[in-house]
Protein backbone atom coordinates (compact mmCIF):
# COMPACT_ATOMS: atom_id res chain seq x y z
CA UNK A 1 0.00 0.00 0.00
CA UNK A 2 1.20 3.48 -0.77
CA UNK A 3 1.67 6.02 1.76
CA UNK A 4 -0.09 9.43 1.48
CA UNK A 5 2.99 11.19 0.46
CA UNK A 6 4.04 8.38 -2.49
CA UNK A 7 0.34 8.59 -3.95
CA UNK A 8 0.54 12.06 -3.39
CA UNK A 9 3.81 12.10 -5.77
CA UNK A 10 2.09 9.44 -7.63
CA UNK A 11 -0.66 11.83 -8.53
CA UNK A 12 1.54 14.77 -9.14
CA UNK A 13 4.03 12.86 -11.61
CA UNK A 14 0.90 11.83 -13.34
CA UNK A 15 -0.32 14.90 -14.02
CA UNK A 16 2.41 16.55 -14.84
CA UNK A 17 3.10 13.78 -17.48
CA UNK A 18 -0.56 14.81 -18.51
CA UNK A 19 -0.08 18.29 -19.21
CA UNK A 20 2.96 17.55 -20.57
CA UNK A 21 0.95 15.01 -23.36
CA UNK A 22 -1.48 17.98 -23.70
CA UNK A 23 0.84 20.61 -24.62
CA UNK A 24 2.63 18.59 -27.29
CA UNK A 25 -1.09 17.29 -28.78
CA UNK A 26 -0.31 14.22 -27.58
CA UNK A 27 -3.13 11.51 -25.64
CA UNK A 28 -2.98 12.88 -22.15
CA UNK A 29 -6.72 11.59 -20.54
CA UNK A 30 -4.79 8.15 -19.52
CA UNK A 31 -2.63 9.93 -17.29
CA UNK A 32 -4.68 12.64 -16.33
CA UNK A 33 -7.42 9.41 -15.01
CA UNK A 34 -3.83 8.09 -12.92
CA UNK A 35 -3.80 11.28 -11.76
CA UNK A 36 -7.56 11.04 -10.48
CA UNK A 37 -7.54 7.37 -9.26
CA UNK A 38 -4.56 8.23 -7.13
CA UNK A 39 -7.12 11.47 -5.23
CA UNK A 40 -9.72 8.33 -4.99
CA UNK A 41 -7.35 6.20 -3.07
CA UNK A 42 -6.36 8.68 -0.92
CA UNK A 43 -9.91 9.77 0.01
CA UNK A 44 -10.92 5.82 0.99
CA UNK A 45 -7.86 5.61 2.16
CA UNK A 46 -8.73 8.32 4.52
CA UNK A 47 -12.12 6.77 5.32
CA UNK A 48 -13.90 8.90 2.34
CA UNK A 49 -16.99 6.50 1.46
CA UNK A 50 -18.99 9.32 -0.75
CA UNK A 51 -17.59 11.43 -3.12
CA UNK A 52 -18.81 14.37 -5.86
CA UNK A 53 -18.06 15.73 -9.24
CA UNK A 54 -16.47 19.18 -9.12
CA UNK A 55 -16.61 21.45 -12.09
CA UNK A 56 -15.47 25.13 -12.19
CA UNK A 57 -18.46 26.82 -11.86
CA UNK A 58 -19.34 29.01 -14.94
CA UNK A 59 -16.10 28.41 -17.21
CA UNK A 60 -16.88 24.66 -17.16
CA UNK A 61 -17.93 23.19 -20.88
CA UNK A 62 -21.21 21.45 -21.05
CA UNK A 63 -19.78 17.68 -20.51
CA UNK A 64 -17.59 19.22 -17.44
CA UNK A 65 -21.19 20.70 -16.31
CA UNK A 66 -23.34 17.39 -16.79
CA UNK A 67 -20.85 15.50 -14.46
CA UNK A 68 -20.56 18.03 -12.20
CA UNK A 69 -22.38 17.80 -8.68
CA UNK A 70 -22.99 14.07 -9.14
CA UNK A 71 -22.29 12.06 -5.99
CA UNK A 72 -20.89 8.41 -6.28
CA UNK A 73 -19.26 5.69 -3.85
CA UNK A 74 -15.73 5.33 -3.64
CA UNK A 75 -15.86 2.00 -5.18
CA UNK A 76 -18.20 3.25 -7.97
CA UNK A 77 -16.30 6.01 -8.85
CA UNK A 78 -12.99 4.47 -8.98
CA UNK A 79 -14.58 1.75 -11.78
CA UNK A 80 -16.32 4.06 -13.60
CA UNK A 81 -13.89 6.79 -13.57
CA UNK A 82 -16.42 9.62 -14.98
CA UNK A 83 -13.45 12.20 -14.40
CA UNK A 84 -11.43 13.68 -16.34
CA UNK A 85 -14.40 14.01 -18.42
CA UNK A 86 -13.19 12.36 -21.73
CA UNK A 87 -15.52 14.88 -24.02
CA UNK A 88 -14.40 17.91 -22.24
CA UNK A 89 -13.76 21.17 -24.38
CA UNK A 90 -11.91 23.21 -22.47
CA UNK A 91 -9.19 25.23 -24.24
CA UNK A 92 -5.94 25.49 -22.03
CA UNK A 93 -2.85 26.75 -24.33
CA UNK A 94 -5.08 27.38 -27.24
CA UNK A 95 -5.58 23.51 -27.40
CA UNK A 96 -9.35 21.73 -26.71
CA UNK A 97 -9.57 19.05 -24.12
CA UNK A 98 -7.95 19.77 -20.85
CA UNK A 99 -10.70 18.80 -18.12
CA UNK A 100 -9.97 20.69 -14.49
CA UNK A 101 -12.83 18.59 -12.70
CA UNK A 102 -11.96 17.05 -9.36
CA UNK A 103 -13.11 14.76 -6.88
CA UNK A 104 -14.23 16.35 -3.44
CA UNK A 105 -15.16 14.30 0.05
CA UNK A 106 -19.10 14.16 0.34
CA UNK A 107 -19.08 14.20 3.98
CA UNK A 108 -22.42 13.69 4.54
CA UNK A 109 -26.28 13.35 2.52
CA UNK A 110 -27.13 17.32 3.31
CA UNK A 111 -24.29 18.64 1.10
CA UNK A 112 -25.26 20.16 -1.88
């Protein structure tokens, strides 16, 4: 099992690798979804059963948008693996595609 700091790095190295893909138009959303399963393991591993889809607000594209605010099980999330959102179209660097969604605790039903 990793420790917080090693998925931590994990996650960074990941996305960094990402953005790196992005900028140089090459396939980044396979590294960008390491990225995310890496924030997944450390919220169960943390004791995180619930968590939801966070977009950015009004500068999110419509796919970002239809995820966001959606509320899924650890478990579920981590197999499914809606984020990134793989038909996002937002333009970072004058390129389409880079999705800035991110998983958030749900702490408890009441949340919105």
């Amino acid at each position: 099992m990793l420790t917080g700091m090693r998925r931590h790095d994990r996650k960074m190295a990941a996305f960094e690798s990402a953005l790196r893909a992005f900028r140089a138009g090459l396939p980044h959303l396979g590294e960008l979804r390491v990225s995310a399963r890496a924030e997944l393991d450390d919220l169960r591993e943390k004791g995180v059963e619930r968590v939801k889809a966070l977009a950015c607000g009004g500068s999110s594209c419509p796919a970002c948008l239809a995820v966001a605010g959606q509320v899924f099980d650890v478990e579920t999330a981590i197999r499914a693996m809606p984020l990134p959102v793989a038909g996002c179209t937002h333009v970072l660097d004058r390129r389409i595609g880079w999705c800035r969604c991110e998983w958030v605790a749900q702490l408890n039903d009441y949340e919105e």
